[in-house]
N, C-alpha and C. Protein backbone atom coordinates (compact mmCIF):
# COMPACT_ATOMS: atom_id res chain seq x y z
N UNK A 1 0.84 -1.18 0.00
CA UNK A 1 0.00 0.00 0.00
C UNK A 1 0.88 1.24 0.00
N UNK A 2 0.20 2.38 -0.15
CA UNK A 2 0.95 3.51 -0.16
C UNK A 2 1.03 3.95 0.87
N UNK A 3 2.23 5.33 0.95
CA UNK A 3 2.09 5.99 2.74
C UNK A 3 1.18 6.32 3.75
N UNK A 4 0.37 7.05 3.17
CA UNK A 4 -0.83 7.14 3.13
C UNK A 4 -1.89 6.19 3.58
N UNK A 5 -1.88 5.66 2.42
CA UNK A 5 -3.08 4.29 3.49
C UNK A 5 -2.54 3.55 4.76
N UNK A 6 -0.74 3.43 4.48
CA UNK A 6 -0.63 2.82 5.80
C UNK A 6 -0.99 3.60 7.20
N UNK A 7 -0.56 4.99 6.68
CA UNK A 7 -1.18 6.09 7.84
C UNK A 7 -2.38 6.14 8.79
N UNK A 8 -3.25 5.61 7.46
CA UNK A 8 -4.90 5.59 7.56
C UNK A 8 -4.80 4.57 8.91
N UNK A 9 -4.60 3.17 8.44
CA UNK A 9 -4.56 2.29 9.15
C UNK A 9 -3.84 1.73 10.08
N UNK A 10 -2.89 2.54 10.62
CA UNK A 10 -2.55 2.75 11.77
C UNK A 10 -2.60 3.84 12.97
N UNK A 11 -3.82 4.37 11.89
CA UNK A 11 -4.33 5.07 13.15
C UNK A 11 -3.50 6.98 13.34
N UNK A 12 -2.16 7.02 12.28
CA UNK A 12 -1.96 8.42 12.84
C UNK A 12 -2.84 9.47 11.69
N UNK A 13 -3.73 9.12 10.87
CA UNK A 13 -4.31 10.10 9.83
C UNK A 13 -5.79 9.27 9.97
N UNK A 14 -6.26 10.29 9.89
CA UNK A 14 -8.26 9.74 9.95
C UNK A 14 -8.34 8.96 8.98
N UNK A 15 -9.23 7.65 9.22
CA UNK A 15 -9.52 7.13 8.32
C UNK A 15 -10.51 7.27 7.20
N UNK A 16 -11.42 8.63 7.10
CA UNK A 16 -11.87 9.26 5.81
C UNK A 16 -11.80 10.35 5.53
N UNK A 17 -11.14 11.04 6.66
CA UNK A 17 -10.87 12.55 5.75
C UNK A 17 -9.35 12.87 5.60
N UNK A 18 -8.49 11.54 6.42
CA UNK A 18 -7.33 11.53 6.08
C UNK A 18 -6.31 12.58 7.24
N UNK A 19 -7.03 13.62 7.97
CA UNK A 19 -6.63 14.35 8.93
C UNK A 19 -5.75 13.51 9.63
N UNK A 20 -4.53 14.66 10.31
CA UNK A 20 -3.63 14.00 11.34
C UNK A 20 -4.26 13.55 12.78
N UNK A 21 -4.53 12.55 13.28
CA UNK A 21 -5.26 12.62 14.54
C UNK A 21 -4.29 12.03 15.67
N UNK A 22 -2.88 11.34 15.32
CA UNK A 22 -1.55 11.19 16.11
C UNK A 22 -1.12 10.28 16.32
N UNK A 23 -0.09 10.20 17.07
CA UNK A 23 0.41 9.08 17.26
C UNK A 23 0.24 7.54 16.60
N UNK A 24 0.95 6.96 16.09
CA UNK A 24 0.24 5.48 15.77
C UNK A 24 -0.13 4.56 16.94
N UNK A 25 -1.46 4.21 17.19
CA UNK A 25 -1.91 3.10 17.79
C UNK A 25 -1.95 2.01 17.17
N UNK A 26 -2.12 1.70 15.87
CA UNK A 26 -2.17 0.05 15.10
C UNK A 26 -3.52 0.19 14.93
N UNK A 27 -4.61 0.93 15.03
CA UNK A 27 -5.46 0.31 14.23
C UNK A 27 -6.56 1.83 13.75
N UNK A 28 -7.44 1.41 12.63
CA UNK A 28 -7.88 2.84 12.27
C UNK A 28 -8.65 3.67 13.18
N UNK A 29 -8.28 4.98 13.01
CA UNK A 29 -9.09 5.82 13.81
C UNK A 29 -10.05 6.85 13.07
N UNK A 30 -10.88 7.85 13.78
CA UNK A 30 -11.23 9.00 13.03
C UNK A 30 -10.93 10.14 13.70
N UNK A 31 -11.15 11.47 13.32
CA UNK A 31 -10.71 12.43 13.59
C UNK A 31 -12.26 13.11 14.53
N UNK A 32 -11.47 13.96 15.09
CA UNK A 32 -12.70 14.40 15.76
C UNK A 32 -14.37 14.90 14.80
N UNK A 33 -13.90 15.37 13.83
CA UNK A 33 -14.94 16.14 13.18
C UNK A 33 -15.55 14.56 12.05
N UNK A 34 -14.69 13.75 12.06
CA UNK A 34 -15.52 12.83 11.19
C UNK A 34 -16.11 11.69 11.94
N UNK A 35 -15.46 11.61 13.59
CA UNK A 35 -16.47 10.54 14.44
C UNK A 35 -17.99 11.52 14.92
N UNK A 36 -17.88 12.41 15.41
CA UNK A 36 -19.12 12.86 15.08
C UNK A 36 -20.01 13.02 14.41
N UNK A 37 -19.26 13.24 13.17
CA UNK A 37 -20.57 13.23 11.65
C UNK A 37 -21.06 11.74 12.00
N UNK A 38 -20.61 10.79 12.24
CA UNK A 38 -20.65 9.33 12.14
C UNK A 38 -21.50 8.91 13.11
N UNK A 39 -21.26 9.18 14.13
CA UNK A 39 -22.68 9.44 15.54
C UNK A 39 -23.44 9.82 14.92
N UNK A 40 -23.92 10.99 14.53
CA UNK A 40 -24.74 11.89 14.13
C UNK A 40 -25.90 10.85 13.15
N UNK A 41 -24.92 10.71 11.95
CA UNK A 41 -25.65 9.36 11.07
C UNK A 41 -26.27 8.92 10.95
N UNK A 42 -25.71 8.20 12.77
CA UNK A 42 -26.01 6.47 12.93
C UNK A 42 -27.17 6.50 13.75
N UNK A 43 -27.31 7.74 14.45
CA UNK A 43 -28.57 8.20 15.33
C UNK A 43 -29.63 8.52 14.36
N UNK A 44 -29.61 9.26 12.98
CA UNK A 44 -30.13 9.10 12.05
C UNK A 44 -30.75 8.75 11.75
N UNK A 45 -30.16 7.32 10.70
CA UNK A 45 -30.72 6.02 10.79
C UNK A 45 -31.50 5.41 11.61
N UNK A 46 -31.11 5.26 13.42
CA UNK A 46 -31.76 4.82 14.23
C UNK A 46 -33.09 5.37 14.29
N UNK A 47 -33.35 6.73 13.82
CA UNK A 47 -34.40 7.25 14.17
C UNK A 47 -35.26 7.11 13.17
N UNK A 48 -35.06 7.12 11.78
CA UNK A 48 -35.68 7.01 11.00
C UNK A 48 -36.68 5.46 11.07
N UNK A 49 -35.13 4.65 11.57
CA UNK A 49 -35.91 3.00 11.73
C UNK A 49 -36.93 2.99 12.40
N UNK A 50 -36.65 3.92 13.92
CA UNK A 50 -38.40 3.78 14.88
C UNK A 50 -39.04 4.32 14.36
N UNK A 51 -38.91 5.49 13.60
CA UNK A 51 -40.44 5.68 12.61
C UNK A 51 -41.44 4.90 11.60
N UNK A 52 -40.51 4.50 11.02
CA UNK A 52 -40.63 3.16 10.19
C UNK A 52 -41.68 2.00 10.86
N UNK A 53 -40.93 1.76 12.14
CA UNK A 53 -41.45 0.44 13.11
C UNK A 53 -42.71 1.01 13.37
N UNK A 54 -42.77 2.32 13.71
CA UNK A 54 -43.95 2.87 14.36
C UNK A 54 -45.16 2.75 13.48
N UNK A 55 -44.48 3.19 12.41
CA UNK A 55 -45.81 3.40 11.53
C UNK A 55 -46.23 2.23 11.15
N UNK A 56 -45.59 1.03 11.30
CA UNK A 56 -46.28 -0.12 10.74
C UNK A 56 -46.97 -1.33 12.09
N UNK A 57 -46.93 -0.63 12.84
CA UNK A 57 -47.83 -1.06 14.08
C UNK A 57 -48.91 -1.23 13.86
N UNK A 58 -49.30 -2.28 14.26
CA UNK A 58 -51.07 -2.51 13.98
C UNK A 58 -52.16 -2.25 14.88
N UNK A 59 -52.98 -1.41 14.67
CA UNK A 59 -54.19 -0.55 15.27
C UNK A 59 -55.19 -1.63 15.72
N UNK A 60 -55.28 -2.03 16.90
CA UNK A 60 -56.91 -2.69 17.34
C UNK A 60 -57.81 -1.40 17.37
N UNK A 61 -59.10 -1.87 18.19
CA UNK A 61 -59.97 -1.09 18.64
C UNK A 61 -60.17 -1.23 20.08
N UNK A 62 -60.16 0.06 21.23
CA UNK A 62 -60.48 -0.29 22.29
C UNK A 62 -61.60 -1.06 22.98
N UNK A 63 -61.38 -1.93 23.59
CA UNK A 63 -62.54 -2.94 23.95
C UNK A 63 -63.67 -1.99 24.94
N UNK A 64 -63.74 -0.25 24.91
CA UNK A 64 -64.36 0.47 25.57
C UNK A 64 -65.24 1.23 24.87
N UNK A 65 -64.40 1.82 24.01
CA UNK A 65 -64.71 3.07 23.26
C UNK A 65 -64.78 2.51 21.94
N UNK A 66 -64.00 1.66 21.76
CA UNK A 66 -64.40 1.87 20.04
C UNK A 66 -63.00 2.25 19.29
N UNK A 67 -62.23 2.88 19.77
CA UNK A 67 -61.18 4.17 19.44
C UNK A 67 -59.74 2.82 18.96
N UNK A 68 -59.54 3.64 17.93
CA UNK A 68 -58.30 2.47 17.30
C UNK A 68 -56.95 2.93 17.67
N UNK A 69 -56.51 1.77 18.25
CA UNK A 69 -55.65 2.58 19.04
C UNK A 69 -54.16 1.62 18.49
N UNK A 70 -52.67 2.52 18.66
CA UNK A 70 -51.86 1.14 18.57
C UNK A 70 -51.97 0.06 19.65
N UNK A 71 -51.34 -1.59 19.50
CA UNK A 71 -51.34 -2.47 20.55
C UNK A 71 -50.76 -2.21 21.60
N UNK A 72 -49.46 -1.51 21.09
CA UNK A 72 -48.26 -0.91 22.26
C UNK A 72 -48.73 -0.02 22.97
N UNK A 73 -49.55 0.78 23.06
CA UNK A 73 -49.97 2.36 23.58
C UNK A 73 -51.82 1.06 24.23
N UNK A 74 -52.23 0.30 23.98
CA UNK A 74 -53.86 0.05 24.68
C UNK A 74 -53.98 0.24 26.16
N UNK A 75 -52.59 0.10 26.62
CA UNK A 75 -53.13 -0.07 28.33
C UNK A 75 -52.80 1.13 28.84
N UNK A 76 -51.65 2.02 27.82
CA UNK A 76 -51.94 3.64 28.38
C UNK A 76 -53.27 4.03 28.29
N UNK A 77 -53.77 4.08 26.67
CA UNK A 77 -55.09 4.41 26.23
C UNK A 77 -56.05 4.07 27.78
N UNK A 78 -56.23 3.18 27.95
CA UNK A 78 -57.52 2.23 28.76
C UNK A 78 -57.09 3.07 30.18
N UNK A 79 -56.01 3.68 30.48
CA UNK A 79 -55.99 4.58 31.80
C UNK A 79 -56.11 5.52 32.01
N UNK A 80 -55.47 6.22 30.68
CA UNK A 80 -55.65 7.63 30.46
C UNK A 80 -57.21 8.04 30.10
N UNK A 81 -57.79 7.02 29.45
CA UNK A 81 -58.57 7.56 28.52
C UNK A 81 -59.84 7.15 29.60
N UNK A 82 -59.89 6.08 30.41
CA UNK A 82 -61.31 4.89 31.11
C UNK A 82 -60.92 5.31 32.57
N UNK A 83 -59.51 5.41 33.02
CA UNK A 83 -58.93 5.74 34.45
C UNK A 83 -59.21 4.18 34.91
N UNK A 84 -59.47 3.62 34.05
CA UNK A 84 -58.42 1.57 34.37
C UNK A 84 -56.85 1.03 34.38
N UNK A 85 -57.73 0.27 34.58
CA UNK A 85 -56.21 -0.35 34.82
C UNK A 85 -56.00 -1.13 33.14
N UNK A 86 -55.00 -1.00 32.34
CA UNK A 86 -54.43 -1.97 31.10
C UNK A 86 -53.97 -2.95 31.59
N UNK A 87 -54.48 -3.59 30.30
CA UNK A 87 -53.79 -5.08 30.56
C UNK A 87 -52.59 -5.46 31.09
């Protein structure tokens, strides 16, 4: 490989923006400004996924009211809504 990549991968130059981040440790690192973008991302993603999950939840009907409610949320519904107790 070239200087460079060995740099990458030992850790003294970021491994995607290539920045100096120090010393060699032996294995790849990132730089401050590109492990954050990378958090940032991955929280992202994560969030987008529970929306995703959310929206494809399946709606009963309350065994009270009538009211379609998600499965996950019925025994808030039935307390908030009846002042019972959920399942």
């Amino acid at each position: 490989m070239g200087d460079i990549a060995d740099m990458m991968l030992y850790g003294i130059l970021c491994q995607q923006c290539g920045e100096f981040v120090g010393e060699e440790c032996g294995y790849p690192k990132n730089c401050v400004s590109c492990g954050a973008e990378e958090i940032y991302t991955r929280k992202l993603l994560q969030k987008s996924e529970n929306i995703a999950r959310n929206a494809r939840q399946k709606k009963t009907k309350c065994p009270d009211c009538g009211k379609k409610v998600k499965e996950v949320g019925m025994s808030n519904h039935i307390r908030d809504a009846h002042g019972g107790v959920g399942k």
